[in-house]
N, C-alpha and C. Protein backbone atom coordinates (compact mmCIF):
# COMPACT_ATOMS: atom_id res chain seq x y z
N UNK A 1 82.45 -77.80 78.91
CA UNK A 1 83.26 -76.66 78.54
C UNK A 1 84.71 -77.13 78.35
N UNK A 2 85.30 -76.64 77.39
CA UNK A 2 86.70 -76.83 76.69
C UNK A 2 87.45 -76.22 77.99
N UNK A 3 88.78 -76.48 77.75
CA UNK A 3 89.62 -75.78 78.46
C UNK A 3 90.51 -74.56 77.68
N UNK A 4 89.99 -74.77 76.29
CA UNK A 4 90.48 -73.48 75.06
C UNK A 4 89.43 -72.07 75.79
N UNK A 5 88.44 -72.82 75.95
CA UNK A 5 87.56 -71.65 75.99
C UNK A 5 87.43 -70.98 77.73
N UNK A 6 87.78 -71.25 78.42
CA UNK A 6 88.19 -71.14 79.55
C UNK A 6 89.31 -69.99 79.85
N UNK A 7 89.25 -68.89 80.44
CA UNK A 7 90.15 -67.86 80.10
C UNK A 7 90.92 -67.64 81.44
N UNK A 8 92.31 -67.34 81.40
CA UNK A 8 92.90 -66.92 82.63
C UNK A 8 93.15 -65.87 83.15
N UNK A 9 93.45 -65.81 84.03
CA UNK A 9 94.09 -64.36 84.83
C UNK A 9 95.44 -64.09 84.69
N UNK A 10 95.80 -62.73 83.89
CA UNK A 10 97.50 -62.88 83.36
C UNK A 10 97.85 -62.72 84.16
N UNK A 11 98.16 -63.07 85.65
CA UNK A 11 98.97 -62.33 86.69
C UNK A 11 99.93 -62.22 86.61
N UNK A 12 101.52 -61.23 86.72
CA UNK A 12 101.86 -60.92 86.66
C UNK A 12 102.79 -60.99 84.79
N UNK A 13 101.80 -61.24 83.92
CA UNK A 13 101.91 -61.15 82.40
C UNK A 13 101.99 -59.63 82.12
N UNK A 14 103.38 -59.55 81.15
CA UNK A 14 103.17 -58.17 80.60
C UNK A 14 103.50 -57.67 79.12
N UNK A 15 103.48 -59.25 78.58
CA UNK A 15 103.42 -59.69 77.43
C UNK A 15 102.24 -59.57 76.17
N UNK A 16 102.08 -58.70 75.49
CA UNK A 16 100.52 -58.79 74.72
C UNK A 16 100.17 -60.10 74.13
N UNK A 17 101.85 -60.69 73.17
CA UNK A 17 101.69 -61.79 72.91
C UNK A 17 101.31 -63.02 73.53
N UNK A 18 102.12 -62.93 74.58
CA UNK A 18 101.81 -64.35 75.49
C UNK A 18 100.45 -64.28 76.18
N UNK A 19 99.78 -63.35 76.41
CA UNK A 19 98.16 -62.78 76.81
C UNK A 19 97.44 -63.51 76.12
N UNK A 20 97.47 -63.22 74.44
CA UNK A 20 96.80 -63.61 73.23
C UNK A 20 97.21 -65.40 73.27
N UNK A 21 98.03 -65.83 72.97
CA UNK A 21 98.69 -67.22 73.02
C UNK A 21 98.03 -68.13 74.56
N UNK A 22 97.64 -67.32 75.80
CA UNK A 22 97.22 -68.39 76.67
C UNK A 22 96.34 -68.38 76.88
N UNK A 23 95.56 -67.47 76.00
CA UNK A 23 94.14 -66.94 76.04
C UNK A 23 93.65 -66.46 77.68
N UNK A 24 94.42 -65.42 78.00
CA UNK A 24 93.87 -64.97 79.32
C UNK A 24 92.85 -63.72 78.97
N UNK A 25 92.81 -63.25 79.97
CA UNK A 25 91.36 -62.36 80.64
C UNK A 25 92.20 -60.98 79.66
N UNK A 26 91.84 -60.15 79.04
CA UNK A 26 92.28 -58.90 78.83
C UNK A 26 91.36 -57.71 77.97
N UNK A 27 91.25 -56.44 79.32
CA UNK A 27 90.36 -55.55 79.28
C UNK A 27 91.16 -54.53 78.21
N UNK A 28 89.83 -54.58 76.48
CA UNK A 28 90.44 -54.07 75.77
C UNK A 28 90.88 -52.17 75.77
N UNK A 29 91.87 -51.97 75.41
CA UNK A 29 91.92 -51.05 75.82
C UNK A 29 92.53 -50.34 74.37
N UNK A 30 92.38 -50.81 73.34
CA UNK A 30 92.66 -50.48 71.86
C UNK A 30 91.40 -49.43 71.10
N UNK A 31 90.90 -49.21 71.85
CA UNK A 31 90.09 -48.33 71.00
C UNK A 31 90.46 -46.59 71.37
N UNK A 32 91.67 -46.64 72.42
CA UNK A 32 92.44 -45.34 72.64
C UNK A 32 93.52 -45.26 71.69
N UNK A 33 93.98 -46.68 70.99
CA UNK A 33 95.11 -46.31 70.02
C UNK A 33 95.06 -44.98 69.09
N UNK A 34 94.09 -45.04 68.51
CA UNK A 34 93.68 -43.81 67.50
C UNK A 34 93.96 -42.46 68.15
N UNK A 35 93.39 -42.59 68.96
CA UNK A 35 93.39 -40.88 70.07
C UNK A 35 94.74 -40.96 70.20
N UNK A 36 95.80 -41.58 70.54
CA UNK A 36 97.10 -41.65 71.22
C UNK A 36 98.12 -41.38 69.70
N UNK A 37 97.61 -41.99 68.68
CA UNK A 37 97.69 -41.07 67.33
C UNK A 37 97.66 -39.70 66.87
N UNK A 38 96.83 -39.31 67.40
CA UNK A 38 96.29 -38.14 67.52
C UNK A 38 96.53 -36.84 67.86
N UNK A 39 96.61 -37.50 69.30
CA UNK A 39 97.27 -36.30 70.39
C UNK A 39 98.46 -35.95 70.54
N UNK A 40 99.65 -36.84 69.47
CA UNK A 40 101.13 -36.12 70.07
C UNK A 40 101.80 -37.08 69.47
N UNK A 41 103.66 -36.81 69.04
CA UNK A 41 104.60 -37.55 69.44
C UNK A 41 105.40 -38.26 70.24
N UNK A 42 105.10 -37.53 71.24
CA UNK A 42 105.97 -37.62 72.34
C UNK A 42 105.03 -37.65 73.63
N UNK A 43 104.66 -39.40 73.76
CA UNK A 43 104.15 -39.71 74.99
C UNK A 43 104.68 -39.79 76.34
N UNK A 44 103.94 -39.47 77.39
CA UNK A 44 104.78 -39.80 78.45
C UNK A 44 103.46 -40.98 79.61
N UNK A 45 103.69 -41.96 79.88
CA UNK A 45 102.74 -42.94 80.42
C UNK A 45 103.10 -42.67 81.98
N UNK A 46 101.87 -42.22 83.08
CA UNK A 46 102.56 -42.21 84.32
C UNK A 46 101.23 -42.81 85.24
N UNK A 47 101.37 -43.95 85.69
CA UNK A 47 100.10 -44.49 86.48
C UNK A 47 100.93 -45.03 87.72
N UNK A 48 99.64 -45.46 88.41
CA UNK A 48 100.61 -46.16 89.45
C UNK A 48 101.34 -47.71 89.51
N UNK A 49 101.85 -48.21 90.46
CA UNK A 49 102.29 -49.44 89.88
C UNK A 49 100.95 -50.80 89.70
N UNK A 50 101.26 -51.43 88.92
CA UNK A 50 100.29 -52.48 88.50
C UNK A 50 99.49 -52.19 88.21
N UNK A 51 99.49 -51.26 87.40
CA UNK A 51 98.22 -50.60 86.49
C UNK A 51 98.36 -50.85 85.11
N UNK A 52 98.94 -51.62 84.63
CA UNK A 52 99.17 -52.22 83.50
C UNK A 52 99.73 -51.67 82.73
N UNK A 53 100.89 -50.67 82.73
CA UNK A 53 101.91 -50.23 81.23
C UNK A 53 102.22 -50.48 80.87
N UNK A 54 102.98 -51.77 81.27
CA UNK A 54 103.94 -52.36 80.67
C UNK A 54 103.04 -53.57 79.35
N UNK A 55 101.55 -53.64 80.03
CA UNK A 55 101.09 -54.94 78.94
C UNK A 55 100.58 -53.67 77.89
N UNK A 56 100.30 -52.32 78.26
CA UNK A 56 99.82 -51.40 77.00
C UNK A 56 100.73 -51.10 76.32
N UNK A 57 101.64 -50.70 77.05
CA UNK A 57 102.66 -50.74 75.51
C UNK A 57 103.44 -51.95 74.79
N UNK A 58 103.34 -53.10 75.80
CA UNK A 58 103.46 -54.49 74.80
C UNK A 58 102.36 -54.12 73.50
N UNK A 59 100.98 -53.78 73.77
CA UNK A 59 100.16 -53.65 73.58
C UNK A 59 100.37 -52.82 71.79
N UNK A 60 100.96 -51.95 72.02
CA UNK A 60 101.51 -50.75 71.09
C UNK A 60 102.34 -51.42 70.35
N UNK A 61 103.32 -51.99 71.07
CA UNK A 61 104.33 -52.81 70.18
C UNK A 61 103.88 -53.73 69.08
N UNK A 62 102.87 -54.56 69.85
CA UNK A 62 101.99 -55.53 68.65
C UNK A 62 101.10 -54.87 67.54
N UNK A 63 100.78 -54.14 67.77
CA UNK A 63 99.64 -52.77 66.91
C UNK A 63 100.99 -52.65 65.71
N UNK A 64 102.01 -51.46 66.25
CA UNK A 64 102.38 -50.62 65.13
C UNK A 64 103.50 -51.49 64.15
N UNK A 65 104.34 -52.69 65.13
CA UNK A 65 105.37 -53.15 64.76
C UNK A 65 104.87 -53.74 63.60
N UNK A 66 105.96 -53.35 62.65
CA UNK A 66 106.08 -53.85 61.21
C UNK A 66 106.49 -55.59 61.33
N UNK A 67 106.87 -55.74 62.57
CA UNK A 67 107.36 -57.07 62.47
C UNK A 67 106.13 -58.40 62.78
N UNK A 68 105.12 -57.54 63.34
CA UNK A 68 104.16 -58.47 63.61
C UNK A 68 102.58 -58.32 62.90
N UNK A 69 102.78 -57.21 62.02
CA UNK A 69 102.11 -57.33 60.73
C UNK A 69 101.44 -57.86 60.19
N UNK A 70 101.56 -59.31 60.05
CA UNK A 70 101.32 -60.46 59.36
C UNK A 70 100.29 -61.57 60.83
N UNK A 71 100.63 -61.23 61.65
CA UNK A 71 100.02 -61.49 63.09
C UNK A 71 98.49 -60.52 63.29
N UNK A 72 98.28 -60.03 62.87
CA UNK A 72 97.20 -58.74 63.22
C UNK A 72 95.64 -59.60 63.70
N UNK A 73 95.53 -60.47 62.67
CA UNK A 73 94.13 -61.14 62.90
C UNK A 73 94.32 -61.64 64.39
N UNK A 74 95.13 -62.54 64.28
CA UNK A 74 95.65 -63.58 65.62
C UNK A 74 95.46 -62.43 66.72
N UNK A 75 95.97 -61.47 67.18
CA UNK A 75 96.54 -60.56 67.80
C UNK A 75 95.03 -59.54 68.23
N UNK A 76 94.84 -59.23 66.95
CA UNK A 76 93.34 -57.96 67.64
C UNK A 76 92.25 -58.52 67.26
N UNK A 77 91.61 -59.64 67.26
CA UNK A 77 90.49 -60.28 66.64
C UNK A 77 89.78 -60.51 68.30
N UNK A 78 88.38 -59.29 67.51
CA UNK A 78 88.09 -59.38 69.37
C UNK A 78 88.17 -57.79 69.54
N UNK A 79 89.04 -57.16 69.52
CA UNK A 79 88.89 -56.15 70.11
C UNK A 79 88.28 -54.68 68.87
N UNK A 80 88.02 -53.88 70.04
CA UNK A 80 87.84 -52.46 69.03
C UNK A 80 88.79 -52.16 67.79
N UNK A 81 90.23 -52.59 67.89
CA UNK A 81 90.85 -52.00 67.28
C UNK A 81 91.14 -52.53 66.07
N UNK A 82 90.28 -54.20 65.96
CA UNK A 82 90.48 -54.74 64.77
C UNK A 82 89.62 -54.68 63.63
N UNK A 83 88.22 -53.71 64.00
CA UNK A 83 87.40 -53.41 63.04
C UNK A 83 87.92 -52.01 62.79
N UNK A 84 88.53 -51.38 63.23
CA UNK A 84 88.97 -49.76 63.04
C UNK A 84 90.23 -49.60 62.70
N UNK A 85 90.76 -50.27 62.22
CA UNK A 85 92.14 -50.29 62.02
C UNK A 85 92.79 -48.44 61.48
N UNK A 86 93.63 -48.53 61.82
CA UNK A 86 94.85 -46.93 61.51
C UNK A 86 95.63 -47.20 60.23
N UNK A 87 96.17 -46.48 59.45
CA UNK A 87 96.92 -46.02 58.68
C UNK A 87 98.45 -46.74 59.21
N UNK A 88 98.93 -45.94 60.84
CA UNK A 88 99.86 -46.59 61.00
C UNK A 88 100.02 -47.82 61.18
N UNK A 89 98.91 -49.04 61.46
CA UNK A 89 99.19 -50.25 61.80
C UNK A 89 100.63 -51.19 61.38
N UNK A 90 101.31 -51.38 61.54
CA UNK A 90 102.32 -52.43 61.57
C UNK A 90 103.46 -51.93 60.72
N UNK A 91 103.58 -50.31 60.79
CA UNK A 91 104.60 -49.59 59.86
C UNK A 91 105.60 -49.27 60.42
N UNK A 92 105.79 -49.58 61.53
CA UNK A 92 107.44 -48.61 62.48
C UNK A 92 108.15 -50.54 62.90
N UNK A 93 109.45 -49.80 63.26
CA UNK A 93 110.53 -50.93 63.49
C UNK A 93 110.40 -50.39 65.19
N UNK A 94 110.24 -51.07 65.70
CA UNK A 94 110.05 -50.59 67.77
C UNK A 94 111.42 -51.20 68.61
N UNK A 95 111.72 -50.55 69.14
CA UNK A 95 112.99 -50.88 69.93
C UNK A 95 112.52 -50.33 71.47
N UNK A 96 112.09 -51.41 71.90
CA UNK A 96 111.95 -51.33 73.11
C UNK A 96 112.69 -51.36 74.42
N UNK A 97 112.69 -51.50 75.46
CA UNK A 97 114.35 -51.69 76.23
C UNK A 97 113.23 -52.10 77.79
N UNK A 98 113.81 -52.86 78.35
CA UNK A 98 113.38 -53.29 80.03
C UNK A 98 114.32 -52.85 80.63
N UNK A 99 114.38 -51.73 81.43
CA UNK A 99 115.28 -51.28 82.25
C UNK A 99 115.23 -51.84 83.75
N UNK A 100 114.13 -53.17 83.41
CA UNK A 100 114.22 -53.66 85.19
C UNK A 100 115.93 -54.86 85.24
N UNK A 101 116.43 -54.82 84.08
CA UNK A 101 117.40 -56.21 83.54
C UNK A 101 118.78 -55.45 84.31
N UNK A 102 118.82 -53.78 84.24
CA UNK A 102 120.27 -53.25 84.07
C UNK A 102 120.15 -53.07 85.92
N UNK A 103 121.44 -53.97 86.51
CA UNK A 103 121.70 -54.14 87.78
C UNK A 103 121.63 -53.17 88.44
N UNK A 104 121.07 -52.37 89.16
CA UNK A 104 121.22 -51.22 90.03
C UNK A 104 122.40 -50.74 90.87
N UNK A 105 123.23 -51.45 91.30
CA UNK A 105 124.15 -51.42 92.06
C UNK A 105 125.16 -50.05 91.62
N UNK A 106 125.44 -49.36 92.38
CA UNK A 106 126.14 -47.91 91.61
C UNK A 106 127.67 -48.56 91.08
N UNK A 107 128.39 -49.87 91.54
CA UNK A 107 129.64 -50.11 90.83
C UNK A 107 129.44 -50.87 89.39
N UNK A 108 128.12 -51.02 89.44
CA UNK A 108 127.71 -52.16 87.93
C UNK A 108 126.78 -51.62 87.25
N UNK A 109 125.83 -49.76 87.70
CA UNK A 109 125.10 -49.56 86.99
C UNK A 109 125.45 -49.00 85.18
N UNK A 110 126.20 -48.69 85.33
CA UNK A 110 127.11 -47.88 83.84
C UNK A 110 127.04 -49.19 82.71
N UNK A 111 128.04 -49.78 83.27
CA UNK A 111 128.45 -51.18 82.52
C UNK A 111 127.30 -52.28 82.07
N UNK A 112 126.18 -52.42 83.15
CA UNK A 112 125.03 -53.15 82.72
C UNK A 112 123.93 -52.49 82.19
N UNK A 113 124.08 -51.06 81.89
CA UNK A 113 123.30 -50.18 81.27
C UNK A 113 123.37 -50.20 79.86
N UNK A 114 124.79 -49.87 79.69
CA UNK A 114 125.69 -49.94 78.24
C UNK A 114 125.04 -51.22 77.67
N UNK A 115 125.82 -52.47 78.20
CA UNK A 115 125.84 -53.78 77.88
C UNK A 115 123.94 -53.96 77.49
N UNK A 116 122.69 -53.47 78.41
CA UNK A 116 121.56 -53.60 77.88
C UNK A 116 121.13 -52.99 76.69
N UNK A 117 121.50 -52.04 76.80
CA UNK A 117 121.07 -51.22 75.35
C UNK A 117 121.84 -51.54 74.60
N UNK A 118 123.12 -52.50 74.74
CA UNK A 118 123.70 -52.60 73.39
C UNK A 118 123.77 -53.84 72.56
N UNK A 119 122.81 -54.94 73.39
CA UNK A 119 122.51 -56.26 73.41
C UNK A 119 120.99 -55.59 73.18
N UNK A 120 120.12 -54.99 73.22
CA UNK A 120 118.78 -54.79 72.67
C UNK A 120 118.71 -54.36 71.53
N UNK A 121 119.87 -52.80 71.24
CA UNK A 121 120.40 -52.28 69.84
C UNK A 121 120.61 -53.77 68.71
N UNK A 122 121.68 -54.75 69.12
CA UNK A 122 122.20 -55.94 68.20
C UNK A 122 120.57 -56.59 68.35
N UNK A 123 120.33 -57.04 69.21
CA UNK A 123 118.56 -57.68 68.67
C UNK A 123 117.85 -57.03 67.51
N UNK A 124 117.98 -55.58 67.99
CA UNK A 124 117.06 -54.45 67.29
C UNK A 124 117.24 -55.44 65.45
N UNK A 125 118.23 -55.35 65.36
CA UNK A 125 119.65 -54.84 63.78
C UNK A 125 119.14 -56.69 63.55
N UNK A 126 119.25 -57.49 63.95
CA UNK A 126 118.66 -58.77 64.13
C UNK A 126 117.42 -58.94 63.38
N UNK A 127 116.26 -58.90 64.38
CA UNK A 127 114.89 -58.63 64.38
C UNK A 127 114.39 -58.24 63.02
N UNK A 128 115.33 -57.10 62.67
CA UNK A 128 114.95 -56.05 61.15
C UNK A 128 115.59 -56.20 60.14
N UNK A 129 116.44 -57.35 60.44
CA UNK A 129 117.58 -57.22 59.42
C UNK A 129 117.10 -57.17 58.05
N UNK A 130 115.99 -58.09 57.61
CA UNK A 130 115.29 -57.78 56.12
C UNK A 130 115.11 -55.99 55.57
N UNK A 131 114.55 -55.26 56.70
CA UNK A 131 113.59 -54.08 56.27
C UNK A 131 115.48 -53.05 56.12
N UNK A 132 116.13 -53.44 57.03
CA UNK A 132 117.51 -52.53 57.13
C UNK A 132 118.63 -52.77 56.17
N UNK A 133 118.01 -54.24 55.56
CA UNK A 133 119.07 -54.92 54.17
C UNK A 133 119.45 -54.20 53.49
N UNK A 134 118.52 -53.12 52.82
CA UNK A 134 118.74 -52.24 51.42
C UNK A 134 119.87 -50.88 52.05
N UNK A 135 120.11 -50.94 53.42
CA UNK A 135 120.62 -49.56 54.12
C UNK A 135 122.53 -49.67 53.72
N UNK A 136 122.93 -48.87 52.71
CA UNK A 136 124.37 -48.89 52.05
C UNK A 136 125.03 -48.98 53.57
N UNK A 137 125.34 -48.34 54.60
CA UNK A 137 126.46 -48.33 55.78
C UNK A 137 125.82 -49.36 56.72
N UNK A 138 125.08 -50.02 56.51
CA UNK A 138 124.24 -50.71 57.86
C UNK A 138 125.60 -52.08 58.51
N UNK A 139 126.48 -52.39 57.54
CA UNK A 139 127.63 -52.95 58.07
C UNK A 139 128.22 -52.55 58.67
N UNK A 140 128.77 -50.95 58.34
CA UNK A 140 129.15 -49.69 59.16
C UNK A 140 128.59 -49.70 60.57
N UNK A 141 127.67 -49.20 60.72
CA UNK A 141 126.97 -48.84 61.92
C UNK A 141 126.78 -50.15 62.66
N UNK A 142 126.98 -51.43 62.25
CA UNK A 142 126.44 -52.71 62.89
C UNK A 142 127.98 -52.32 64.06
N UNK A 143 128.91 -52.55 63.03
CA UNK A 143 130.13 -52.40 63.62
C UNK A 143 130.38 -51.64 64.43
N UNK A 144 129.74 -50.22 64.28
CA UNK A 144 130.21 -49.17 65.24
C UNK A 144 129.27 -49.31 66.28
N UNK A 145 128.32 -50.19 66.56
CA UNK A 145 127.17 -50.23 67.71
C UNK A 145 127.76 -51.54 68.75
N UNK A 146 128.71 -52.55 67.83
CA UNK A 146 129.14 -53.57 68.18
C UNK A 146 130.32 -53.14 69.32
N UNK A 147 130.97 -51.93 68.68
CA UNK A 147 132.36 -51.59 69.37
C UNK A 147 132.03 -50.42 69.97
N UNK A 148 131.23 -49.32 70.27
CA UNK A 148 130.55 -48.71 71.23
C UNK A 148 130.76 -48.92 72.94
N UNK A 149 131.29 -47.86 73.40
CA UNK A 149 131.66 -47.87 74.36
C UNK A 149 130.81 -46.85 75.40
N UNK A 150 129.57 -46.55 75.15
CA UNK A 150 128.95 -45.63 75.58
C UNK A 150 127.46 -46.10 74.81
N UNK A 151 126.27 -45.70 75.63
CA UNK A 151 124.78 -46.29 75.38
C UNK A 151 124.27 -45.08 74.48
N UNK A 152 124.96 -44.14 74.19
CA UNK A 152 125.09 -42.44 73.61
C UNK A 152 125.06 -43.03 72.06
N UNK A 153 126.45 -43.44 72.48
CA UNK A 153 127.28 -43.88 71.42
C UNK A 153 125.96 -44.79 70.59
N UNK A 154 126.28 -45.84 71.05
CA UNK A 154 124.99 -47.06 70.54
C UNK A 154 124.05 -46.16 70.25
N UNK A 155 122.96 -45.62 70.92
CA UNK A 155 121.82 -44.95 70.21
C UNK A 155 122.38 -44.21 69.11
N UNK A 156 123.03 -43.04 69.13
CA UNK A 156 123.29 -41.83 68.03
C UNK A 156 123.23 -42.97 66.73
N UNK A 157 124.38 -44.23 66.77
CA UNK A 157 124.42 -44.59 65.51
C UNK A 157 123.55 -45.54 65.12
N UNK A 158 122.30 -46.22 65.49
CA UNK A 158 121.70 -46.58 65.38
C UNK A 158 120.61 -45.90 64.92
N UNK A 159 120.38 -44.63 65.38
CA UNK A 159 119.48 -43.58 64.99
C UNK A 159 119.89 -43.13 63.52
N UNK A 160 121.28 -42.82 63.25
CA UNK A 160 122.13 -42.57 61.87
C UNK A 160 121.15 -43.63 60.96
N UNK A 161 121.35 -44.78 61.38
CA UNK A 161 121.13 -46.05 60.61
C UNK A 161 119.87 -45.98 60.11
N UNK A 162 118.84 -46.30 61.30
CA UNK A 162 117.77 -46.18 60.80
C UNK A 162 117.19 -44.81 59.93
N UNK A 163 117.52 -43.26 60.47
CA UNK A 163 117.22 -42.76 59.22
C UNK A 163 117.85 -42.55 57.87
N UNK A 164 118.78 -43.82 57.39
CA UNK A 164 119.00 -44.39 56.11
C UNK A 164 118.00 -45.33 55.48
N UNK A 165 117.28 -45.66 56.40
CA UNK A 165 116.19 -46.32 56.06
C UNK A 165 115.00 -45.34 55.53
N UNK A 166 115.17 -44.37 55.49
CA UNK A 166 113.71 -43.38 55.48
C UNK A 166 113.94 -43.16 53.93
């Protein structure tokens, strides 16, 4: 037996990509994408801890993101969701955020809150820069997300931005 074919235990992995890439153990759970389509806009995920959310919505991220698109075989080959594929597959720009990064401390929570979302926002604008190219103010708004003094601030014009993209 290979050691390719040999599968691991993601322990504490919450990465879809890096799952797929070390070829670990992972219980598919893509054949709810469709239903989760289905049922609403506006999800709310509430389990207990180490129940895996964080690798399902990695999970989501790899599915819908336009950026990994071109990844799909690599990515769902194997599971339910790669013979059933959706309409939405790989059509949205995803801006995700880890709120375990922004320091807790009540004299540093504001400032490392701001500073996360506004260092994930500049990734975001990064990441997309091809699909956001054609957007007339996107210099505008780069600027005004750059000099943003509030995580308000950063979202509202980033939100501006992207629906110039629509």
């Amino acid at each position: 037996m290979t050691d390719n074919k040999i599968k691991k235990i993601p322990y504490g992995l919450a990465n879809y990509e890096r799952v797929v890439q070390k070829n670990c153990y992972y219980v598919d759970k893509t054949i709810y994408l469709r239903t989760l389509e289905e049922i609403g806009d506006y999800l709310f995920f509430i389990r207990p801890r180490r129940f895996g959310k964080s690798l399902f919505i990695s999970v989501l991220e790899a599915y819908y993101d336009v950026f990994y698109k071109d990844r799909y075989e690599e990515f769902f080959k194997g599971t339910w969701i790669y013979d059933h594929p959706t309409e939405e597959r790989g059509t949205y720009l995803v801006l995700s955020f880890n709120f375990s990064a922004v320091e807790p401390g009540p004299e540093k929570i504001e400032t490392s809150f701001r500073s996360h979302v506004q260092d994930t926002t500049m990734n975001f604008l990064q990441k997309y820069s091809d699909p956001l190219s054609a957007i007339r103010k996107k210099d505008y708004f780069t600027r005004k997300i750059e000099e943003s003094r509030s995580a308000t601030d950063i979202l509202s014009s980033l939100l501006l931005l992207c629906q110039g993209a629509q």
